[in-house]
C-alpha atoms as a PDB file:
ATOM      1  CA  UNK A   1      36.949   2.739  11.768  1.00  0.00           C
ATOM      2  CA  UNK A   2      34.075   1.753   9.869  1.00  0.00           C
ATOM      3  CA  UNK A   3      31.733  -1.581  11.342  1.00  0.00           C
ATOM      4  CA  UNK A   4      31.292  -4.244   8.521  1.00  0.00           C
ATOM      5  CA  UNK A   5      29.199  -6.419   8.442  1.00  0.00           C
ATOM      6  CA  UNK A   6      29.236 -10.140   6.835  1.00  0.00           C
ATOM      7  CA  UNK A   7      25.333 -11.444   5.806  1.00  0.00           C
ATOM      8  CA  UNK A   8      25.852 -15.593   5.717  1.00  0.00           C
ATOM      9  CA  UNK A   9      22.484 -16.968   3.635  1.00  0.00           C
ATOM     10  CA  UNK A  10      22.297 -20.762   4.886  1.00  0.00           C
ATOM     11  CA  UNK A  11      20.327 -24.025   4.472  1.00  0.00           C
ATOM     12  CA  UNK A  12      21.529 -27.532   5.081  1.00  0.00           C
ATOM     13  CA  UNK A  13      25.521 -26.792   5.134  1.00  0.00           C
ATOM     14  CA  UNK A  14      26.218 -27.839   8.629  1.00  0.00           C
ATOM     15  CA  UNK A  15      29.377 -29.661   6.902  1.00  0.00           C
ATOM     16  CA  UNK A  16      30.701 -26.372   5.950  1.00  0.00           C
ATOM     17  CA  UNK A  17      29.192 -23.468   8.107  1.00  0.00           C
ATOM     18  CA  UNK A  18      31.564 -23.756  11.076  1.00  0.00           C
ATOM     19  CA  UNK A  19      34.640 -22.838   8.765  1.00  0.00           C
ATOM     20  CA  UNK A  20      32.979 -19.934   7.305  1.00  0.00           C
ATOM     21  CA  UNK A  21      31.776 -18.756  10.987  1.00  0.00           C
ATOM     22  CA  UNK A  22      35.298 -19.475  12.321  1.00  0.00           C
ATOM     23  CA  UNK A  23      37.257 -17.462   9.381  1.00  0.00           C
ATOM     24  CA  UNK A  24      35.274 -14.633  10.687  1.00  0.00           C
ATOM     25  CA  UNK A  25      36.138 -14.822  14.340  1.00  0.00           C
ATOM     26  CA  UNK A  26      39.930 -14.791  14.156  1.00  0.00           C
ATOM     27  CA  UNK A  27      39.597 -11.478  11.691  1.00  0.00           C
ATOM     28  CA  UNK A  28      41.727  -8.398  13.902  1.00  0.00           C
ATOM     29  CA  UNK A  29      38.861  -5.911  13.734  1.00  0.00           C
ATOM     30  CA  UNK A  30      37.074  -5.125  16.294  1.00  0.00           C
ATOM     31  CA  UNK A  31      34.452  -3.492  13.955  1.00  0.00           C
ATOM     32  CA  UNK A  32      32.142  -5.995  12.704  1.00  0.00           C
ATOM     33  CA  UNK A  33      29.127  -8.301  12.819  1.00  0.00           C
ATOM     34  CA  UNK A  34      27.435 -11.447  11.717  1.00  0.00           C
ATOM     35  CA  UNK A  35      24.377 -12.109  10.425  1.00  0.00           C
ATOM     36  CA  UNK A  36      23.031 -15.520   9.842  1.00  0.00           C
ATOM     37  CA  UNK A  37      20.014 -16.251   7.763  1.00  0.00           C
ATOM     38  CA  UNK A  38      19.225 -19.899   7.745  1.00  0.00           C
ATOM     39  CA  UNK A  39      15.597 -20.996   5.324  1.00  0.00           C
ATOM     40  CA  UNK A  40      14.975 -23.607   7.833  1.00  0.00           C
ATOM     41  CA  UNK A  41      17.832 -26.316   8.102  1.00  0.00           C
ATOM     42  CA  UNK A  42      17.101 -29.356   8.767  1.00  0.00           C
ATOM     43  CA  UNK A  43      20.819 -31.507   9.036  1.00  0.00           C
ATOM     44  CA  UNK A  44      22.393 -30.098  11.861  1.00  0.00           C
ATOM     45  CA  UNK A  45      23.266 -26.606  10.731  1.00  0.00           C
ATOM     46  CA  UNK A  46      21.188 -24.639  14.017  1.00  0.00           C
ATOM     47  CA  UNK A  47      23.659 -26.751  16.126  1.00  0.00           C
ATOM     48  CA  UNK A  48      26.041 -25.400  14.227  1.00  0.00           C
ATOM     49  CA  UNK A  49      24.484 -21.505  14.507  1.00  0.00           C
ATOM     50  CA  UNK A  50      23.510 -22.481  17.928  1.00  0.00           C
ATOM     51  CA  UNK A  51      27.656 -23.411  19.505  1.00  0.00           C
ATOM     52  CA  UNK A  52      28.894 -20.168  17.955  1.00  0.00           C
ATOM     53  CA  UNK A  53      26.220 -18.068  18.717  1.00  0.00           C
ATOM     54  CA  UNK A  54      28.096 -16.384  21.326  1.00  0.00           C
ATOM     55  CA  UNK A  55      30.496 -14.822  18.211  1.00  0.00           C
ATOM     56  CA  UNK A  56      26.962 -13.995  15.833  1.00  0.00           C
ATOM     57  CA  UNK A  57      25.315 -11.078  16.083  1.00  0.00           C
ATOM     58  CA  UNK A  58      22.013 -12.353  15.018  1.00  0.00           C
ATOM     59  CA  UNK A  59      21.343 -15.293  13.541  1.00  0.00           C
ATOM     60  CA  UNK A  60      17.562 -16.435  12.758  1.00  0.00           C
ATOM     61  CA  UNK A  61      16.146 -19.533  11.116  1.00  0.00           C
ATOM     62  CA  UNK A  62      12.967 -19.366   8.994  1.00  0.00           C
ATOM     63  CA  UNK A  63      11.908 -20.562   5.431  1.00  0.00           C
ATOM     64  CA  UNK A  64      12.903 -17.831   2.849  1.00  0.00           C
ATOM     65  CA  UNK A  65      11.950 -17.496  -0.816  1.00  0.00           C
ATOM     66  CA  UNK A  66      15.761 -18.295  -1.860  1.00  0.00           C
ATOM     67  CA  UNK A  67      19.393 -16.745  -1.231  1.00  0.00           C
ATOM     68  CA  UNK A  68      18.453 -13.465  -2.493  1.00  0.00           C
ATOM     69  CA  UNK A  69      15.328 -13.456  -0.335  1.00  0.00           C
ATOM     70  CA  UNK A  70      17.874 -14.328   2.712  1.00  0.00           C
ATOM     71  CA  UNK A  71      20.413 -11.763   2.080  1.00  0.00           C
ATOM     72  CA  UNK A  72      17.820  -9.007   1.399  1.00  0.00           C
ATOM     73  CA  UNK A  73      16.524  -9.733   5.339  1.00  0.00           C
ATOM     74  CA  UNK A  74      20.386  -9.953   6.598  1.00  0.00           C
ATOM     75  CA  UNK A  75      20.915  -6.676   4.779  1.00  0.00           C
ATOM     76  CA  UNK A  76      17.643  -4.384   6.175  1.00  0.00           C
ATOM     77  CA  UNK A  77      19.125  -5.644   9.627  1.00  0.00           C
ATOM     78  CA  UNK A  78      22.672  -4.492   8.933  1.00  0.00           C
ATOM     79  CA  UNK A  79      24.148  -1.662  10.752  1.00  0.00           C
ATOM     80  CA  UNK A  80      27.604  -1.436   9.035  1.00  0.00           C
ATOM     81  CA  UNK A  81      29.064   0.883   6.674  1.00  0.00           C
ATOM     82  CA  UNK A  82      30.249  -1.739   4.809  1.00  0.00           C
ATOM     83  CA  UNK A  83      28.406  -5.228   3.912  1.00  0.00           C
ATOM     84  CA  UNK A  84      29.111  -8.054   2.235  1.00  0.00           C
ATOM     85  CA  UNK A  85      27.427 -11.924   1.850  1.00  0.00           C
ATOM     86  CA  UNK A  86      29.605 -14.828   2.492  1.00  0.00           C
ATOM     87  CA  UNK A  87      27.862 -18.257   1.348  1.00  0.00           C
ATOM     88  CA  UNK A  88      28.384 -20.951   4.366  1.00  0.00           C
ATOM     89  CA  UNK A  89      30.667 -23.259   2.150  1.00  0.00           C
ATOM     90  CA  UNK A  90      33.411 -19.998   1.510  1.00  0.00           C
ATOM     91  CA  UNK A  91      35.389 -18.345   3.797  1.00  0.00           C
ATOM     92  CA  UNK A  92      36.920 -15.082   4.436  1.00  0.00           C
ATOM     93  CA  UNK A  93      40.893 -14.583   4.513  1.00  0.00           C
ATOM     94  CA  UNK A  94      42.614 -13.593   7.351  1.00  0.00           C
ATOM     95  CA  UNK A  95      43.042  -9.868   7.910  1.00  0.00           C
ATOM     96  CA  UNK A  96      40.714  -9.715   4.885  1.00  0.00           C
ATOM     97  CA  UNK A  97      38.686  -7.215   7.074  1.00  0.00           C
ATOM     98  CA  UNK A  98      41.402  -5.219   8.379  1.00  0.00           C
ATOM     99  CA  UNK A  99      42.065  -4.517   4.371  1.00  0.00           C
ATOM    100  CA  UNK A 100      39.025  -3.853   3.763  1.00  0.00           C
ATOM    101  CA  UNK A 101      38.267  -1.223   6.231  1.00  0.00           C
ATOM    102  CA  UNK A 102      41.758   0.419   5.857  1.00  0.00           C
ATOM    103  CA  UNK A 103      40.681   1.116   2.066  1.00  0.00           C
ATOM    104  CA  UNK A 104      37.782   2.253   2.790  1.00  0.00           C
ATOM    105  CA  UNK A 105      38.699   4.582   5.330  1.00  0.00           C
ATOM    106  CA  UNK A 106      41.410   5.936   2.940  1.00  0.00           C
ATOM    107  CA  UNK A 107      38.919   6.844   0.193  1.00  0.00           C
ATOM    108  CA  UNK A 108      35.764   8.248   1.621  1.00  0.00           C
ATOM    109  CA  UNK A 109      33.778   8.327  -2.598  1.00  0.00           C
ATOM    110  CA  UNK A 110      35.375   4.554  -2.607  1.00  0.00           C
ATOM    111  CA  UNK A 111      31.343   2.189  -3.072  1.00  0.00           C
ATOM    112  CA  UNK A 112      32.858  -1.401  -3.926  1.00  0.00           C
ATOM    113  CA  UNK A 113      36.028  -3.172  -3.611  1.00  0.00           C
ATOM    114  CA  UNK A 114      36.525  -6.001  -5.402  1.00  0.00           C
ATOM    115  CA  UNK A 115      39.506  -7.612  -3.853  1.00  0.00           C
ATOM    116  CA  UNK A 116      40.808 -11.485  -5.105  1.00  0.00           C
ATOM    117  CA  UNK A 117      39.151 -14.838  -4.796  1.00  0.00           C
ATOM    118  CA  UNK A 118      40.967 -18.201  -4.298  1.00  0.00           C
ATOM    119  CA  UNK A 119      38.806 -20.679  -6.241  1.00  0.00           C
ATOM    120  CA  UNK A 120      39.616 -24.193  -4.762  1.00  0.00           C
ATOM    121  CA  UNK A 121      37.826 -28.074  -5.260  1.00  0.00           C
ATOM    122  CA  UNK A 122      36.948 -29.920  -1.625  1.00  0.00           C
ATOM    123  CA  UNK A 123      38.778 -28.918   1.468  1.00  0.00           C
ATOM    124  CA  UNK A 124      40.433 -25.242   2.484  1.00  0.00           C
ATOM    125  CA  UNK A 125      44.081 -25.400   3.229  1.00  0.00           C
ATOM    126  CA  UNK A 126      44.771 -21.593   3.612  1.00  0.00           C
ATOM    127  CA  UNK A 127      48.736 -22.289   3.620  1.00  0.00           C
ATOM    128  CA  UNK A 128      48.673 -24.036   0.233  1.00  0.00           C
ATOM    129  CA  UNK A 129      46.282 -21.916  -1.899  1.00  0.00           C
ATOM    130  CA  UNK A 130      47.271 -21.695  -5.900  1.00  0.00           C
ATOM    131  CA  UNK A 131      47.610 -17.698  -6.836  1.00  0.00           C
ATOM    132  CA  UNK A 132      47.165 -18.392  -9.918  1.00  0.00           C
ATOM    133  CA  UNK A 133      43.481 -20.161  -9.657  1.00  0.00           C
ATOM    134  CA  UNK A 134      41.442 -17.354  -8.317  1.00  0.00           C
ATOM    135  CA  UNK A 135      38.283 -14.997  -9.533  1.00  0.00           C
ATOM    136  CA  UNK A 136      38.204 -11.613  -9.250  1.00  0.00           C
ATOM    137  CA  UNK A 137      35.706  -8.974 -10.896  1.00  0.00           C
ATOM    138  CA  UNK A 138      37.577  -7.075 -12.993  1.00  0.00           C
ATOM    139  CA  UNK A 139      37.247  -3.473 -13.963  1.00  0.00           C
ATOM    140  CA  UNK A 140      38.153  -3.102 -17.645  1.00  0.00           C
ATOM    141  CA  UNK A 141      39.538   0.275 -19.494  1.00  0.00           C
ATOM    142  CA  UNK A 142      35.354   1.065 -19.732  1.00  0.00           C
ATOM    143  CA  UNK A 143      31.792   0.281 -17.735  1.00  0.00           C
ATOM    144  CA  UNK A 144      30.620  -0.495 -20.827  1.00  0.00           C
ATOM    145  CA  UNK A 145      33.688  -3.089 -21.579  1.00  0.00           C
ATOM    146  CA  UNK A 146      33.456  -4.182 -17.421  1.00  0.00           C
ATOM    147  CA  UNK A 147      29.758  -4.795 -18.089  1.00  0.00           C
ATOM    148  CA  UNK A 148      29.867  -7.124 -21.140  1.00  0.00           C
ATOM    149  CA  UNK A 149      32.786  -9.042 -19.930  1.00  0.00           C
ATOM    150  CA  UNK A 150      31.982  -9.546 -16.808  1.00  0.00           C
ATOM    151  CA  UNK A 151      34.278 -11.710 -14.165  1.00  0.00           C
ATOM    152  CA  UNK A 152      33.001 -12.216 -10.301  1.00  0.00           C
ATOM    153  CA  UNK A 153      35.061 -12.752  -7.005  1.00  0.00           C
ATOM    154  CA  UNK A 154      31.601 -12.226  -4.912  1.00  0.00           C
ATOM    155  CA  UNK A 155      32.900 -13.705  -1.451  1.00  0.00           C
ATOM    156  CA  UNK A 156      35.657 -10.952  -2.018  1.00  0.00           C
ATOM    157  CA  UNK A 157      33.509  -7.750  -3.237  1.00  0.00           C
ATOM    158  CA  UNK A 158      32.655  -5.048  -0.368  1.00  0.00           C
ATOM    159  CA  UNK A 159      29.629  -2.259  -0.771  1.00  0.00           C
ATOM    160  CA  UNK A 160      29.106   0.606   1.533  1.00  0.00           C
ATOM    161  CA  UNK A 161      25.758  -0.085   2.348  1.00  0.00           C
ATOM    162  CA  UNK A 162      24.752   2.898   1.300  1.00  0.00           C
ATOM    163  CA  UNK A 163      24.665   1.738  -2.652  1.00  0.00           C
ATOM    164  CA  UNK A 164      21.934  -0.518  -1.112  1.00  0.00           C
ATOM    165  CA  UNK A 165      19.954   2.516  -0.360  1.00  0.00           C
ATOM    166  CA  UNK A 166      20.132   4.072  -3.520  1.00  0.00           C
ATOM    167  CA  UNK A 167      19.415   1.426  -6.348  1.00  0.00           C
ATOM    168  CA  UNK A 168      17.525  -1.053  -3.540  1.00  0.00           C
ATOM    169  CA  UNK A 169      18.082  -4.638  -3.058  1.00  0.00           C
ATOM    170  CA  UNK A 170      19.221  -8.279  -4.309  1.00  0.00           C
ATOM    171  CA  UNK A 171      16.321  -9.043  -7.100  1.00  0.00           C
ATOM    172  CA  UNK A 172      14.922 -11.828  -5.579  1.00  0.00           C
ATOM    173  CA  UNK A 173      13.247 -13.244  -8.566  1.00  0.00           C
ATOM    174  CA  UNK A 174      17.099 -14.275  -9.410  1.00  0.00           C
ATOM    175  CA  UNK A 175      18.032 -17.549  -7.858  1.00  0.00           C
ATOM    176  CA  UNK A 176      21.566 -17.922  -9.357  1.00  0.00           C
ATOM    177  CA  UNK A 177      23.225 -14.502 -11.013  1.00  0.00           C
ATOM    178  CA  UNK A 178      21.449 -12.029  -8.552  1.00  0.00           C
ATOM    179  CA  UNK A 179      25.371 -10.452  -7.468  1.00  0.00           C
ATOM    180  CA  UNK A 180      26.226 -10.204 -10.758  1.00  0.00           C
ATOM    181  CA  UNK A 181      22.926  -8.459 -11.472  1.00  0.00           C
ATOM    182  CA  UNK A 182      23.137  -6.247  -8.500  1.00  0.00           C
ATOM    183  CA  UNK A 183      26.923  -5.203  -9.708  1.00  0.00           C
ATOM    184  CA  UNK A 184      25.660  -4.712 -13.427  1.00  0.00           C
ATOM    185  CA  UNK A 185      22.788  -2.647 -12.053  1.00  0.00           C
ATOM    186  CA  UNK A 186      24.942  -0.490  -9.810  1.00  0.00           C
ATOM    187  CA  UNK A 187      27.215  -0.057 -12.986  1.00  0.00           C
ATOM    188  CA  UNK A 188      24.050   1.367 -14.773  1.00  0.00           C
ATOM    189  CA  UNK A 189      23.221   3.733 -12.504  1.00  0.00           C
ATOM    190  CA  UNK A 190      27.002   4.964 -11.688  1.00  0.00           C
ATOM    191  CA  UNK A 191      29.798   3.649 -13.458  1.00  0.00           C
ATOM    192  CA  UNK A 192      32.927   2.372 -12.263  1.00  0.00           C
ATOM    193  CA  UNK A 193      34.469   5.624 -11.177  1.00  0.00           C
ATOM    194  CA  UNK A 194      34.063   4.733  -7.582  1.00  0.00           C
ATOM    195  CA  UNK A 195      35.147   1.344  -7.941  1.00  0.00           C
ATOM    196  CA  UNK A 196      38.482  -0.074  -7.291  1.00  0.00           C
ATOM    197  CA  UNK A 197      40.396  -3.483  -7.599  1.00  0.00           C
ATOM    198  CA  UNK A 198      42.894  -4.619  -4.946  1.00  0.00           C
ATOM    199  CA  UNK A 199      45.730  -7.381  -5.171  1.00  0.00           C
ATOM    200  CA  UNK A 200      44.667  -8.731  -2.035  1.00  0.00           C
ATOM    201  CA  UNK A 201      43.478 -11.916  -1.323  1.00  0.00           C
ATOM    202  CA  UNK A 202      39.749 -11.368   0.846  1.00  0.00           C
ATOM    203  CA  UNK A 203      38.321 -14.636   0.868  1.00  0.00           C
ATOM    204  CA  UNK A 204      38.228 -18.901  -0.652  1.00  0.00           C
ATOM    205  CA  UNK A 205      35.378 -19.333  -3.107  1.00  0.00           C
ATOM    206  CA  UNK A 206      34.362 -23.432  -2.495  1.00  0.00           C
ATOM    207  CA  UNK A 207      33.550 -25.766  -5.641  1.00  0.00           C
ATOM    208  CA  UNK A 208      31.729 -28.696  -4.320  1.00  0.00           C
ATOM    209  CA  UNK A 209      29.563 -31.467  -6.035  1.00  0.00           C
ATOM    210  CA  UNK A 210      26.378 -29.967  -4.108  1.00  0.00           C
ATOM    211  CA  UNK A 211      27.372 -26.417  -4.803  1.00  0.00           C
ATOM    212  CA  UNK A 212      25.109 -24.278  -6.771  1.00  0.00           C
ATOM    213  CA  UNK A 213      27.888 -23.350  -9.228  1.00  0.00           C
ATOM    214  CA  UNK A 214      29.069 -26.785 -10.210  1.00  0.00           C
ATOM    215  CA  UNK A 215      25.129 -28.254 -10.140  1.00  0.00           C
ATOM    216  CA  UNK A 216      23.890 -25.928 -12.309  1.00  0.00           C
ATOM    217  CA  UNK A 217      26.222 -24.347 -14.538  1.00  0.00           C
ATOM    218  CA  UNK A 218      24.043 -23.837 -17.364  1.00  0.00           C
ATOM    219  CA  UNK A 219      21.159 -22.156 -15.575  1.00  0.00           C
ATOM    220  CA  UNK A 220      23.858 -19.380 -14.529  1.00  0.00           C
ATOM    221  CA  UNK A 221      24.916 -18.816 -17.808  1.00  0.00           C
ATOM    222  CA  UNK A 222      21.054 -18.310 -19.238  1.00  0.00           C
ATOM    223  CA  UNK A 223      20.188 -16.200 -16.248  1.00  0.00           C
ATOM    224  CA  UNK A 224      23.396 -13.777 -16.834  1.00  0.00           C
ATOM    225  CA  UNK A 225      22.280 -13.865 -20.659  1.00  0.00           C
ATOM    226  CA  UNK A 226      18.821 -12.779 -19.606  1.00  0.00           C
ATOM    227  CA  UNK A 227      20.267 -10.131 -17.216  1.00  0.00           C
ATOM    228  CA  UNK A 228      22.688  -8.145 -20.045  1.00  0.00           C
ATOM    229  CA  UNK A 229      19.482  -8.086 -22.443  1.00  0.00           C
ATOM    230  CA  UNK A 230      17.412  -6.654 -20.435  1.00  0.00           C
ATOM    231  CA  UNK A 231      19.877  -4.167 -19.569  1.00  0.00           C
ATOM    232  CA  UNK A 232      20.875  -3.246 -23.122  1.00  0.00           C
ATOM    233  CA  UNK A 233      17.425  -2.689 -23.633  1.00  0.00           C
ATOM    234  CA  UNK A 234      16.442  -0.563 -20.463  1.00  0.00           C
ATOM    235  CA  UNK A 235      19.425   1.437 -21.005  1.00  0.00           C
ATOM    236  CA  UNK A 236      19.141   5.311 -21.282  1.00  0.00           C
ATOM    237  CA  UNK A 237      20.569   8.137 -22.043  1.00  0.00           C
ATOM    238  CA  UNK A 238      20.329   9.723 -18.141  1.00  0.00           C
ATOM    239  CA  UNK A 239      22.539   6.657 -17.422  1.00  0.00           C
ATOM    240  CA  UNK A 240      26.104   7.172 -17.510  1.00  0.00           C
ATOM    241  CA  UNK A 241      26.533   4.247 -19.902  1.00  0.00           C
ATOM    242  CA  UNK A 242      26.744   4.904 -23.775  1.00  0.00           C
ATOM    243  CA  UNK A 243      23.968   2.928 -25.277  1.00  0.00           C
ATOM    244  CA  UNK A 244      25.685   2.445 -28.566  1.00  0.00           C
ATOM    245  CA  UNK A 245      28.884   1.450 -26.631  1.00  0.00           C
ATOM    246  CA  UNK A 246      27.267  -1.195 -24.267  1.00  0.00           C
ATOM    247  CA  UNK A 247      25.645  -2.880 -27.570  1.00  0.00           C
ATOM    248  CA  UNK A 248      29.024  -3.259 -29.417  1.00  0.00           C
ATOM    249  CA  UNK A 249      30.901  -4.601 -26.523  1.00  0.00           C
ATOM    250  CA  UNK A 250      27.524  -7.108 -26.049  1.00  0.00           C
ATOM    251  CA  UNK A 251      28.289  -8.359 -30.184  1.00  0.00           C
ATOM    252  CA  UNK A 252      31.546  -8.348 -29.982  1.00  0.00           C
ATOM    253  CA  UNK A 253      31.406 -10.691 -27.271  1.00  0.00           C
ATOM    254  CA  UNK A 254      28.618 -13.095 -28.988  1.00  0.00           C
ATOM    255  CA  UNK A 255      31.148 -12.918 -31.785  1.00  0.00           C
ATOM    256  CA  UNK A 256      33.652 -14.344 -30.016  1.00  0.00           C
ATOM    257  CA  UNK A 257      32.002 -16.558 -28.241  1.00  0.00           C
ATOM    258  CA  UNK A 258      30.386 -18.063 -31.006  1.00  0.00           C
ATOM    259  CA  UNK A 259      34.025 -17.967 -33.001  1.00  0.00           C
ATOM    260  CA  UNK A 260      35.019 -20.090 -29.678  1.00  0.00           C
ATOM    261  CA  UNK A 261      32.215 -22.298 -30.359  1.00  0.00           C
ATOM    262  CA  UNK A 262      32.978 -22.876 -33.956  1.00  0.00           C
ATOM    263  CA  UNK A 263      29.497 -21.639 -35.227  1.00  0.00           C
ATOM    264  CA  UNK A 264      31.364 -19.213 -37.764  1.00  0.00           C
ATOM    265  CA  UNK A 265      27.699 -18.293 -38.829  1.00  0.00           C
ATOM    266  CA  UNK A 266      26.501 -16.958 -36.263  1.00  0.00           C
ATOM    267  CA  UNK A 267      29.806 -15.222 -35.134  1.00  0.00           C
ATOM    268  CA  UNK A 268      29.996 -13.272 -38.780  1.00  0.00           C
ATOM    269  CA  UNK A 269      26.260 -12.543 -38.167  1.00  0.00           C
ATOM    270  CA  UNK A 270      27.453 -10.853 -34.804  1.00  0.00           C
ATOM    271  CA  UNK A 271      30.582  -9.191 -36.085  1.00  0.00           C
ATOM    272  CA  UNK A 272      29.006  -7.170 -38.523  1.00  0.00           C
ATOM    273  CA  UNK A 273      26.244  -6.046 -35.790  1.00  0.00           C
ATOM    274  CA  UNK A 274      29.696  -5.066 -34.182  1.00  0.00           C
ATOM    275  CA  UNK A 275      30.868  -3.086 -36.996  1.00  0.00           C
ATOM    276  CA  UNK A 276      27.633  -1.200 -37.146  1.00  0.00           C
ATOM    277  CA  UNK A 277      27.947   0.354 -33.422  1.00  0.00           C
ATOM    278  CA  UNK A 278      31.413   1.484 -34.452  1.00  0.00           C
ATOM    279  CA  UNK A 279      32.815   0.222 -31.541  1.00  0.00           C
ATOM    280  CA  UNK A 280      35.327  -2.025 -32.614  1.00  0.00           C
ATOM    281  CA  UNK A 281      37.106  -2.731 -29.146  1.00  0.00           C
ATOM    282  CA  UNK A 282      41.337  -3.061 -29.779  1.00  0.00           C
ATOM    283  CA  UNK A 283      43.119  -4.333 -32.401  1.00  0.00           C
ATOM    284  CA  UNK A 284      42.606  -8.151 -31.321  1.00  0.00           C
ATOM    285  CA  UNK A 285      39.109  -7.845 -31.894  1.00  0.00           C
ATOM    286  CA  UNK A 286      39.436  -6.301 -35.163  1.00  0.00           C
ATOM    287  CA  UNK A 287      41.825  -8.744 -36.710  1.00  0.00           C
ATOM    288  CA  UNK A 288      39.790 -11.301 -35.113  1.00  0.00           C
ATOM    289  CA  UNK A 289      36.358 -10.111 -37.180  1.00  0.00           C
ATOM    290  CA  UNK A 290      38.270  -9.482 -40.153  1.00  0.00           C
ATOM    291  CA  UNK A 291      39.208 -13.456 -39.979  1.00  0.00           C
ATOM    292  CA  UNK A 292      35.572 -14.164 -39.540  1.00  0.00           C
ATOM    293  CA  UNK A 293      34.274 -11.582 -42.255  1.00  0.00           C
ATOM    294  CA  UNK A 294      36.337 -12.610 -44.831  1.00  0.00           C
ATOM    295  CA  UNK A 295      37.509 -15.937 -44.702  1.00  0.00           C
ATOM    296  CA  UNK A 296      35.727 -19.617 -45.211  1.00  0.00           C
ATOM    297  CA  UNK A 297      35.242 -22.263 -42.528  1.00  0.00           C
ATOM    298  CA  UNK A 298      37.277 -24.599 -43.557  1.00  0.00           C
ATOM    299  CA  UNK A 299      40.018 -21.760 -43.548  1.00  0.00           C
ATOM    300  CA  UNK A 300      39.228 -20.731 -39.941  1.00  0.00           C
ATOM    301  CA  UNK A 301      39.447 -24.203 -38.707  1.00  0.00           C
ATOM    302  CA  UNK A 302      42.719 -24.401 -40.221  1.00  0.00           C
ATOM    303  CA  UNK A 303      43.984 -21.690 -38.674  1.00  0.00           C
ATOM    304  CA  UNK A 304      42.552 -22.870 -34.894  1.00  0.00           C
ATOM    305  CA  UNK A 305      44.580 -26.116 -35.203  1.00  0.00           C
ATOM    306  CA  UNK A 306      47.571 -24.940 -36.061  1.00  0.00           C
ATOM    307  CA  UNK A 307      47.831 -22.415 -33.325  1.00  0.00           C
ATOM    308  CA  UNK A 308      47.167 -25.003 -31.049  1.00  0.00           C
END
């Protein structure tokens, strides 16, 4: 039985830090830890830390340079086989951990599980989650494909800690994409061969007004952007992911995003980049940029309405 351990980066969420302590402590398996990194709370939360302390592991309260910064420290402490982050304001299912080490254990070249993600607005019922409003990140028919359209279910995505070993840390120079650049990276360096998805349902992903995620949208979105460039152009040959192919998945996804965003311009501009990689993914795609290609705007937008 393998000892996991759950790294919980903190500041200021003594409103929400009990729940994600507590959905720890009633997990059945006896192999695990916590590890709480606070940057220095100032509201209440080390009262928090401070009445469960008995059920941490170790817990420590500093100023940090940011989440990443705070995870990196939880994660050189770590003595599991198995790690994972939990922010204070989500929480882990139960029996989440006794899945997660019971796949594990069954697969000894298994490196991530990426299990499913309830996504929920204000307070946690666990009896009255939606199955259908959840994240997840999803492993698509390539690494290239799973790269370029990428989906996260973070609070529900297990490493054995010794990926962390081989291709390092969280880049701390991140302050809001650094999982999903950790994930892309370990993608670059290995594929998805010894990656699986699960059905199950790990952990609750809170949306909040003073979340990260729903204060700064935006700033995710241009940091991921940043992230996939950079890759595209790092990316080599001694990497098991096909240069040519990660491109044309990257413009086929501008064009549809742009198609989405009605800037027909731009989304031609980006389907014939497409075209170029011959890497035309699936039909859709195709029929999609033949739309784009060859018909006029006022054409397209004709055809948008009326399939609405």
């Amino acid at each position: 039985m393998s000892l996991i351990s759950i790294i919980i980066p903190v500041l200021n969420q003594a409103g929400f830090l009990a729940e994600a302590i507590e959905s720890y402590a009633i997990q059945q398996y006896p192999q695990k830890e916590m590890i709480i990194m606070d940057g220095g709370s100032t509201d209440g939360t080390l009262d928090v830390i401070k009445r469960y302390q008995h059920i941490v592991t170790h817990w420590e309260s500093k100023p940090d340079n940011g989440q990443a910064h705070a995870i990196n420290k939880g994660l050189k402490l770590a003595k599991g086989e198995i790690v994972n982050w939990l922010n204070a304001d989500d929480v882990l299912l139960p029996d989440a951990l006794k899945v997660v080490g019971k796949v594990f254990s069954e697969d000894e070249c298994l490196e991530v599980l990426c299990g499913k993600c309830y996504r929920i607005e204000g307070e946690i019922s666990l009896r009255k989650q939606n199955p259908l409003n959840y994240s997840q990140t999803l492993l698509q028919a390539t690494a290239e494909k799973t790269m370029i359209w990428p989906s996260m279910g973070q609070p529900a995505q297990f490493y054995r800690k010794t990926v962390f070993d081989k291709i390092g840390l969280l880049n701390e120079t991140l302050h809001y994409s650094f999982d999903r650049e950790f994930w892309l990276r370990y993608l670059l360096h290995f594929g998805q061969d010894n990656a699986r998805q699960t059905d199950a349902f790990l952990a609750v992903f809170r949306l909040h007004p003073d979340s990260k995620t729903s204060q700064s949208p935006s700033l995710f979105k241009e940091e991921d952007e940043k992230i996939i460039q950079n890759i595209i152009k790092q990316n080599k040959r001694s990497s098991p992911i096909n240069p040519r192919k990660l491109k044309g998945n990257y413009f086929g996804k501008k064009t549809c995003d742009y198609y989405e965003n009605h800037n027909y311009s731009k989304a031609r501009t980006f389907a014939f980049k497409t075209i170029k990689t011959r890497t035309i993914d699936g039909k859709g795609f195709a029929v999609c940029a033949i739309k784009i290609l060859l018909l006029p705007n006022f054409v397209l937008e004709m055809l948008r309405k009326s399939s609405k």
